[in-house]
N, C-alpha and C. Protein backbone atom coordinates (compact mmCIF):
# COMPACT_ATOMS: atom_id res chain seq x y z
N UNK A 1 -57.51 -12.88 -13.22
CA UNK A 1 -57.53 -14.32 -13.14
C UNK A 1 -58.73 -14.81 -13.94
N UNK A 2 -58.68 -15.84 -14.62
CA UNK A 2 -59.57 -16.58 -15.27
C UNK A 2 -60.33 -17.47 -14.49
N UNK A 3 -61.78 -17.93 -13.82
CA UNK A 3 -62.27 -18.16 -13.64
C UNK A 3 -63.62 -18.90 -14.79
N UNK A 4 -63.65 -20.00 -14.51
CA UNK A 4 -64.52 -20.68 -15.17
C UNK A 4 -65.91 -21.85 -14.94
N UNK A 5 -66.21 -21.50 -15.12
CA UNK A 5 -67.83 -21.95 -15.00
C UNK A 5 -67.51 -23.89 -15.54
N UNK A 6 -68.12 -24.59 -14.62
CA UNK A 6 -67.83 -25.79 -15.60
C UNK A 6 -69.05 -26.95 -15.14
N UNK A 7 -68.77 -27.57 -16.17
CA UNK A 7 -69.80 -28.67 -15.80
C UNK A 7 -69.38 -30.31 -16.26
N UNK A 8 -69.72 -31.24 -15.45
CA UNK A 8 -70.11 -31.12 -14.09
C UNK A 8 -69.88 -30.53 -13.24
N UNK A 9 -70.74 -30.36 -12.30
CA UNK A 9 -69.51 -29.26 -10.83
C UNK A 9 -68.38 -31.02 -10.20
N UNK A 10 -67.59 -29.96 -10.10
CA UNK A 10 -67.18 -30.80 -8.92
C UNK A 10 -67.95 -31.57 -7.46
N UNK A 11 -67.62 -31.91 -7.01
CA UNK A 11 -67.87 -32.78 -5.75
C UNK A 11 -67.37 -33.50 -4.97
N UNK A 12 -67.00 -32.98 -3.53
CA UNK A 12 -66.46 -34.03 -2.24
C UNK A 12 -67.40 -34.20 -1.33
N UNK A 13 -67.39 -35.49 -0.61
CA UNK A 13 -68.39 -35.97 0.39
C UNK A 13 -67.40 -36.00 1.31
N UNK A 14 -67.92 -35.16 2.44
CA UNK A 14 -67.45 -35.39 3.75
C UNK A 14 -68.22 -35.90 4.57
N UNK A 15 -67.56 -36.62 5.47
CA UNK A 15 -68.28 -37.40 6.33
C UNK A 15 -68.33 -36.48 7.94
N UNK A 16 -69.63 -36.37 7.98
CA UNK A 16 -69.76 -35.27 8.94
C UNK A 16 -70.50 -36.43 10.58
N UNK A 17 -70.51 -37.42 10.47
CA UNK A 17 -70.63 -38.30 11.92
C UNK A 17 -70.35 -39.75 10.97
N UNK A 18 -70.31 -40.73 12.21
CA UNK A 18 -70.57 -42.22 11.77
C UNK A 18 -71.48 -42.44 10.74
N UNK A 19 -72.33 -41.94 10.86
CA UNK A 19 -73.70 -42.55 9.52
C UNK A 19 -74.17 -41.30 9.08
N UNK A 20 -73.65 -40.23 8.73
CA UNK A 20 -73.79 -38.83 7.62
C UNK A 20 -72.94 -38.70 7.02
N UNK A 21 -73.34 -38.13 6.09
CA UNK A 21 -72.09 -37.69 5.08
C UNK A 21 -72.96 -36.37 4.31
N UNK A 22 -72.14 -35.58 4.23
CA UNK A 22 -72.92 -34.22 3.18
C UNK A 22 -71.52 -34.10 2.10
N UNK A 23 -72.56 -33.92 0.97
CA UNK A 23 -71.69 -33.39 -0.40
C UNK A 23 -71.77 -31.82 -0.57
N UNK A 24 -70.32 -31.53 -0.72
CA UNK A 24 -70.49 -30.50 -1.59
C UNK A 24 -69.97 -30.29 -2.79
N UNK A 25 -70.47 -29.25 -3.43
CA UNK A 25 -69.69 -29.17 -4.96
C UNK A 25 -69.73 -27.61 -5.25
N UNK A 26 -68.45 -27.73 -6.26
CA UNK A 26 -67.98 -26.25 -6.43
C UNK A 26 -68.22 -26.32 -8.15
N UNK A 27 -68.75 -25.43 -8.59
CA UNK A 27 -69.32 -25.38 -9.70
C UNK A 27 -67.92 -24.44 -10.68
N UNK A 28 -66.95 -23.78 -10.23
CA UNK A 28 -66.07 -22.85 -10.90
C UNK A 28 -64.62 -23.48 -10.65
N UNK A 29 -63.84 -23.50 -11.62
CA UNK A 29 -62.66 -24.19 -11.70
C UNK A 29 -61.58 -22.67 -12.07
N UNK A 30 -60.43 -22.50 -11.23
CA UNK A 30 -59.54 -21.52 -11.40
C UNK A 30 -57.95 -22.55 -11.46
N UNK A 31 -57.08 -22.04 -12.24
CA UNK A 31 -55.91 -22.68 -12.80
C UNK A 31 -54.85 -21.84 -12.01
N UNK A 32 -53.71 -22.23 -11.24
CA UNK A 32 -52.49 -21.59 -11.21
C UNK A 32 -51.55 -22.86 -11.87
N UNK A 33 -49.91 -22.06 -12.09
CA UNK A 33 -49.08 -22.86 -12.64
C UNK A 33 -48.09 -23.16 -11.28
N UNK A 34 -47.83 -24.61 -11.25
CA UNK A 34 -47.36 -25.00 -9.70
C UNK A 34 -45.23 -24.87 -10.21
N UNK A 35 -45.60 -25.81 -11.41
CA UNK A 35 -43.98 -26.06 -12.04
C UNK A 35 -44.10 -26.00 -12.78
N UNK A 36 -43.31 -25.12 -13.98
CA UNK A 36 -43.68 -25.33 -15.63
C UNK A 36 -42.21 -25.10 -16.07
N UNK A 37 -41.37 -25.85 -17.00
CA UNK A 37 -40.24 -25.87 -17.27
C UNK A 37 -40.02 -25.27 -18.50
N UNK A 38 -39.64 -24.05 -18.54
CA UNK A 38 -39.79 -23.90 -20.28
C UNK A 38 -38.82 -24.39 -21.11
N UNK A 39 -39.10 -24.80 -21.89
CA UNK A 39 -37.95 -25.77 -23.14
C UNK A 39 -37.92 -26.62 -22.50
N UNK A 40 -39.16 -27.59 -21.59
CA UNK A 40 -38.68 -28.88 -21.54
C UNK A 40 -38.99 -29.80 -22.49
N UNK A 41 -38.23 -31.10 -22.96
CA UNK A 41 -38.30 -31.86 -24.14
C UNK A 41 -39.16 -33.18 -23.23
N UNK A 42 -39.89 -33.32 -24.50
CA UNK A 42 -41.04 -35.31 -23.89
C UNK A 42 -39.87 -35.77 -23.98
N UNK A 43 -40.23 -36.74 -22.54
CA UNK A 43 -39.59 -37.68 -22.58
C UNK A 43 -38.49 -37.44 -21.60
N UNK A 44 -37.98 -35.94 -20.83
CA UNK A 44 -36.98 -35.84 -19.74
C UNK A 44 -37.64 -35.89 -18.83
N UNK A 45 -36.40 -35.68 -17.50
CA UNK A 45 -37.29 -35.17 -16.52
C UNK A 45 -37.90 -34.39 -15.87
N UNK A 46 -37.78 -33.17 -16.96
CA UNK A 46 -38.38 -32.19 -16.74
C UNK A 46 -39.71 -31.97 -18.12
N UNK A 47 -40.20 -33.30 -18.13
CA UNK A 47 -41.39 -33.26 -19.12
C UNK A 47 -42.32 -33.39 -17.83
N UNK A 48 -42.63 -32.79 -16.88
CA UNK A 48 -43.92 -32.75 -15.93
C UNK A 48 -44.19 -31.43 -15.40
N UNK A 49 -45.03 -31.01 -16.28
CA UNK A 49 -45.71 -29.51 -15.74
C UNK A 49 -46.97 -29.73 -14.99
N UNK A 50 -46.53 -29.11 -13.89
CA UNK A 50 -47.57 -29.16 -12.56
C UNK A 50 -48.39 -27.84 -12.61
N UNK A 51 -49.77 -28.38 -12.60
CA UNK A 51 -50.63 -27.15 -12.59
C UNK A 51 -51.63 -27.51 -10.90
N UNK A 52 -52.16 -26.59 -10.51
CA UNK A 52 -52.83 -26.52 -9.26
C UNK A 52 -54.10 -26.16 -9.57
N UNK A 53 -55.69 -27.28 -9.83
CA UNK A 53 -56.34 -26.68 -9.97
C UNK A 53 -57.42 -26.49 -9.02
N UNK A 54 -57.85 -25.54 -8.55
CA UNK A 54 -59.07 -25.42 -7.64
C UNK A 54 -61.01 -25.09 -8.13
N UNK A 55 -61.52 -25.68 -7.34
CA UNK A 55 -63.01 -25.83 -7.69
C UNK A 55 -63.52 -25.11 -6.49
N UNK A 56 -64.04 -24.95 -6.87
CA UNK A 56 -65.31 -23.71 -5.75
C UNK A 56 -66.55 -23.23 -5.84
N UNK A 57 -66.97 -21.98 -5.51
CA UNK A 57 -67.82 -21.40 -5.55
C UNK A 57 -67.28 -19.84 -5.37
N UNK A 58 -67.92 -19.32 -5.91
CA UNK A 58 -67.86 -17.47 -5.81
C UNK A 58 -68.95 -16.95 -4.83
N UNK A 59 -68.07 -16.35 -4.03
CA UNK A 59 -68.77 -15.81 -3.22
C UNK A 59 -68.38 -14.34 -2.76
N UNK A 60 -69.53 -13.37 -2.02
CA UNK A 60 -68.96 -11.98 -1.93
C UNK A 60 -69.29 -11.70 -0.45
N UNK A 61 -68.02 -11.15 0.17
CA UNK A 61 -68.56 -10.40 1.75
C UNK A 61 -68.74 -9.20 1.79
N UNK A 62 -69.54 -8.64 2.46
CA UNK A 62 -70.58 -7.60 2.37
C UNK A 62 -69.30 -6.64 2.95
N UNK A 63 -69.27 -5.58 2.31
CA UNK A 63 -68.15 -4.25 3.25
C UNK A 63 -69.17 -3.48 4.66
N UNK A 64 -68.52 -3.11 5.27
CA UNK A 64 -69.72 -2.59 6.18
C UNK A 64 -70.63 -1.37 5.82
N UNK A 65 -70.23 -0.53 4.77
CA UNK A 65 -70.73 0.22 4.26
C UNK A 65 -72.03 -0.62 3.15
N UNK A 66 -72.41 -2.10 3.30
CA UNK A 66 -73.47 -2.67 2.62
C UNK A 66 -73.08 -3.02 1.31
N UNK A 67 -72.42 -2.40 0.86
CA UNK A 67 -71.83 -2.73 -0.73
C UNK A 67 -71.03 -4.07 -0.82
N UNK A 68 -70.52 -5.16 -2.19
CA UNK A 68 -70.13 -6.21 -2.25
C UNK A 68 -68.69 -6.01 -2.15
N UNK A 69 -67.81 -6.76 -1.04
CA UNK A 69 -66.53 -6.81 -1.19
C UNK A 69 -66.03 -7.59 -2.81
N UNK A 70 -64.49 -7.73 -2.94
CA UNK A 70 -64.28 -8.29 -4.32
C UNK A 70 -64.42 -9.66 -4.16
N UNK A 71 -64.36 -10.56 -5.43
CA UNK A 71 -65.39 -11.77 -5.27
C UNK A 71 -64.10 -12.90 -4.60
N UNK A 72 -64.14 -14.24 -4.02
CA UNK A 72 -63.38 -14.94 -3.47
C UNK A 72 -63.93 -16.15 -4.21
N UNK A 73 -62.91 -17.29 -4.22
CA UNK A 73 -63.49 -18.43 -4.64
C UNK A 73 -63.42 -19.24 -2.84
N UNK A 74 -64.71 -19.66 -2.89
CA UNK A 74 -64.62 -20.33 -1.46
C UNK A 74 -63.95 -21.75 -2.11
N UNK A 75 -63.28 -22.31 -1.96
CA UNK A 75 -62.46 -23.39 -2.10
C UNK A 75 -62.92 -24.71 -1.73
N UNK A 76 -63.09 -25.80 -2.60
CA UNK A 76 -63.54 -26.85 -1.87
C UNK A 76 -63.20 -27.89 -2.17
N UNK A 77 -62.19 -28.26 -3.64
CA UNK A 77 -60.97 -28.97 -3.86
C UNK A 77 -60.38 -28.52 -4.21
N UNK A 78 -58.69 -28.94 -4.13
CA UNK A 78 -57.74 -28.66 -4.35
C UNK A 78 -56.73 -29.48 -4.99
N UNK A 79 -56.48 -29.85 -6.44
CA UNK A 79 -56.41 -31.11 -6.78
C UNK A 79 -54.87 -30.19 -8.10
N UNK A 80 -53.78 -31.40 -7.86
CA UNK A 80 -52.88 -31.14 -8.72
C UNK A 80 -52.33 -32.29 -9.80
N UNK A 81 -52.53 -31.39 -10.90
CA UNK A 81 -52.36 -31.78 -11.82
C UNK A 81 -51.49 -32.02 -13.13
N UNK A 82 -50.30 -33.26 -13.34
CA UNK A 82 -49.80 -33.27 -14.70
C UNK A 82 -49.77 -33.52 -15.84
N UNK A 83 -49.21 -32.46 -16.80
CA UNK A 83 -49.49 -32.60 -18.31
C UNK A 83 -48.29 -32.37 -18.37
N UNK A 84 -48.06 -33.27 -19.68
CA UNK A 84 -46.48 -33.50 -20.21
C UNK A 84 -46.39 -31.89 -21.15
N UNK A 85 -45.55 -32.06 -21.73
CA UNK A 85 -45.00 -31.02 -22.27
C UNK A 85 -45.62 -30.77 -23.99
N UNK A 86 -45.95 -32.15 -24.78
CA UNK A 86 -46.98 -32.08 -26.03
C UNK A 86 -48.26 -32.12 -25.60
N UNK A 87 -48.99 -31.87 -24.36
CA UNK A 87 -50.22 -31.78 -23.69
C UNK A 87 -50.55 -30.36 -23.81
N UNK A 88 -49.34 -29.52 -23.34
CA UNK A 88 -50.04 -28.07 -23.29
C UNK A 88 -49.20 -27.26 -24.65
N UNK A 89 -48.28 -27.88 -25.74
CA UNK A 89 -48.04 -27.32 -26.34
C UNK A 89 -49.00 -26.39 -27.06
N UNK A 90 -50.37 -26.68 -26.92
CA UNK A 90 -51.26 -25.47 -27.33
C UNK A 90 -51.71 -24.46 -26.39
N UNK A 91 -51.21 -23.81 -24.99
CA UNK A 91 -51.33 -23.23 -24.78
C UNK A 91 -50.84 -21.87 -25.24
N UNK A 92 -49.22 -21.98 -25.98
CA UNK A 92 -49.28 -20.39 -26.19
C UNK A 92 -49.35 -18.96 -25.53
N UNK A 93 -49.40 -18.17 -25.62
CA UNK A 93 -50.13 -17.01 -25.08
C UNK A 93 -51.60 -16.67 -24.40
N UNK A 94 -52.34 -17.66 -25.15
CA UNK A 94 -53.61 -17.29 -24.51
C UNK A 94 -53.61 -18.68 -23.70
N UNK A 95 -54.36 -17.82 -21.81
CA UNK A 95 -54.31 -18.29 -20.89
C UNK A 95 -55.70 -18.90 -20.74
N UNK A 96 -56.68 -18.41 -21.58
CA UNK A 96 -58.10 -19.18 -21.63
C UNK A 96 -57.78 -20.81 -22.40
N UNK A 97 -56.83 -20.88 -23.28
CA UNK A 97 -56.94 -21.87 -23.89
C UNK A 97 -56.25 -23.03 -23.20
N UNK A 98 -55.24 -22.78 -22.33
CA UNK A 98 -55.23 -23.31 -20.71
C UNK A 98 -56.26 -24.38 -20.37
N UNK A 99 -56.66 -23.26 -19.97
CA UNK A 99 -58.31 -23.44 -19.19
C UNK A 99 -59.08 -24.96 -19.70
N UNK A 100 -59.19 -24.75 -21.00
CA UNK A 100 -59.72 -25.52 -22.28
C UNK A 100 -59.29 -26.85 -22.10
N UNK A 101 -57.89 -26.74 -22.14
CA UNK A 101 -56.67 -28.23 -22.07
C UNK A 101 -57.59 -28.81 -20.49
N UNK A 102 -57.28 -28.41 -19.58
CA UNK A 102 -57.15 -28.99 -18.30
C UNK A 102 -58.55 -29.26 -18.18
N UNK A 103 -59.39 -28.63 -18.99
CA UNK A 103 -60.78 -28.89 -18.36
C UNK A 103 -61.23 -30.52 -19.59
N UNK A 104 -60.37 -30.45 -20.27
CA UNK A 104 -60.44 -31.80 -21.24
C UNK A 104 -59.96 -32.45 -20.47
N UNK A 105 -58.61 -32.65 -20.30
CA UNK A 105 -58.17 -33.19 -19.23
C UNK A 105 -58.70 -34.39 -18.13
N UNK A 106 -59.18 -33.14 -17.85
CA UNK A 106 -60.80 -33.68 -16.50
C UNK A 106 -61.71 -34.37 -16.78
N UNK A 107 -62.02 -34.39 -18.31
CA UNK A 107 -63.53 -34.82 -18.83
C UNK A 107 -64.50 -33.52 -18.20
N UNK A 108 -63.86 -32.38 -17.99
CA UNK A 108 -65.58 -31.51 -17.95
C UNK A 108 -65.62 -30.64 -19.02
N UNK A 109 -66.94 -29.72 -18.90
CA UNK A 109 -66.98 -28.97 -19.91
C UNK A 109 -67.40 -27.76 -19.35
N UNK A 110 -66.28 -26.52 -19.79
CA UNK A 110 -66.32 -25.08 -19.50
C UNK A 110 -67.48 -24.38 -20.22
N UNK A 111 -68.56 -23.91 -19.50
CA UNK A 111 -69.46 -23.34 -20.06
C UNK A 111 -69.42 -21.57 -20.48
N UNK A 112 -68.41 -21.25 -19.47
CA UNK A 112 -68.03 -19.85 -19.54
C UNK A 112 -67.12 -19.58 -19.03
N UNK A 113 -66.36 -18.34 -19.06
CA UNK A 113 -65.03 -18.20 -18.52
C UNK A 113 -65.00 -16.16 -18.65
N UNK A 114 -65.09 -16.29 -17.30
CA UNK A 114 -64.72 -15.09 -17.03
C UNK A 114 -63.37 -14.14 -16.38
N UNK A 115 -62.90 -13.46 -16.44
CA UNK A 115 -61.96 -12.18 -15.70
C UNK A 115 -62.09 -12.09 -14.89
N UNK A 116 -61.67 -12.22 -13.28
CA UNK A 116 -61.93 -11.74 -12.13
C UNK A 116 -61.21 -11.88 -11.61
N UNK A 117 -61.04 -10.27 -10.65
CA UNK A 117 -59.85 -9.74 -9.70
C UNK A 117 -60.43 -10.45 -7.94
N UNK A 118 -59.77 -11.74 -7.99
CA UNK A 118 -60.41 -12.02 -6.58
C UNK A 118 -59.45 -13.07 -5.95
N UNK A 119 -60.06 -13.06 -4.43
CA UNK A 119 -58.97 -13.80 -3.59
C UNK A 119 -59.58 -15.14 -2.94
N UNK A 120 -59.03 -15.74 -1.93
CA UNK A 120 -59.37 -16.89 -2.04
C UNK A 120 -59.51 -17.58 -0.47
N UNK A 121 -60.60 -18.27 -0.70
CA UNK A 121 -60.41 -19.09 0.92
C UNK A 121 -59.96 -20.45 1.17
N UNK A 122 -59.77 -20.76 2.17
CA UNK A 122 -58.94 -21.89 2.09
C UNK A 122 -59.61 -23.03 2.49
């Protein structure tokens, strides 16, 4: 899975009593594909490719043997997203360049983008 570093981080404020509120923000953005129609034409109704993107943080739980379990994205939005069908016509084969689209998309900017075999919290 592609995992990416981005900036700004994200950020949700929850309201934790009547008069508090704490922010948090997830600094790493990971992409799944929710609906993607292949050969759909602009302009039908199947010009809406749904992507699912999540923001987080990486985090590792300790195995009991002390060593790092594999990494998780702790999850902290969950936000879905459409691009028409001449939106991602540059994705292609490569799944980093994905990444690239949606993080324009957003207005952020991917500072790095790494490989990682990891699972996820909710």
């Amino acid at each position: 899975m592609i995992v990416a570093k981005i900036s700004p981080a994200a950020t949700k404020i929850i309201q934790t009593s009547p008069f508090e509120q704490t922010t948090l923000s997830g600094e790493y953005m990971i992409v799944s594909v929710a609906k993607y129609v292949i050969g759909s034409l602009e302009g039908t109704h199947n010009d809406a490719n749904i992507f699912e993107v999540k923001f987080g943080n990486i985090k590792y739980e300790q195995n009991p043997d002390g060593t790092q379990s594999r990494p998780m994205l702790d999850t902290i939005i969950t936000h879905r997203l459409k691009m028409t069908t001449p939106e991602v016509e540059g994705w292609g084969h490569d799944d980093s360049a994905l990444i690239d689209l949606i993080a324009a998309k957003l207005n952020l900017s991917v500072l790095e983008k790494n490989t990682m075999d990891m699972s996820f919290t909710i």
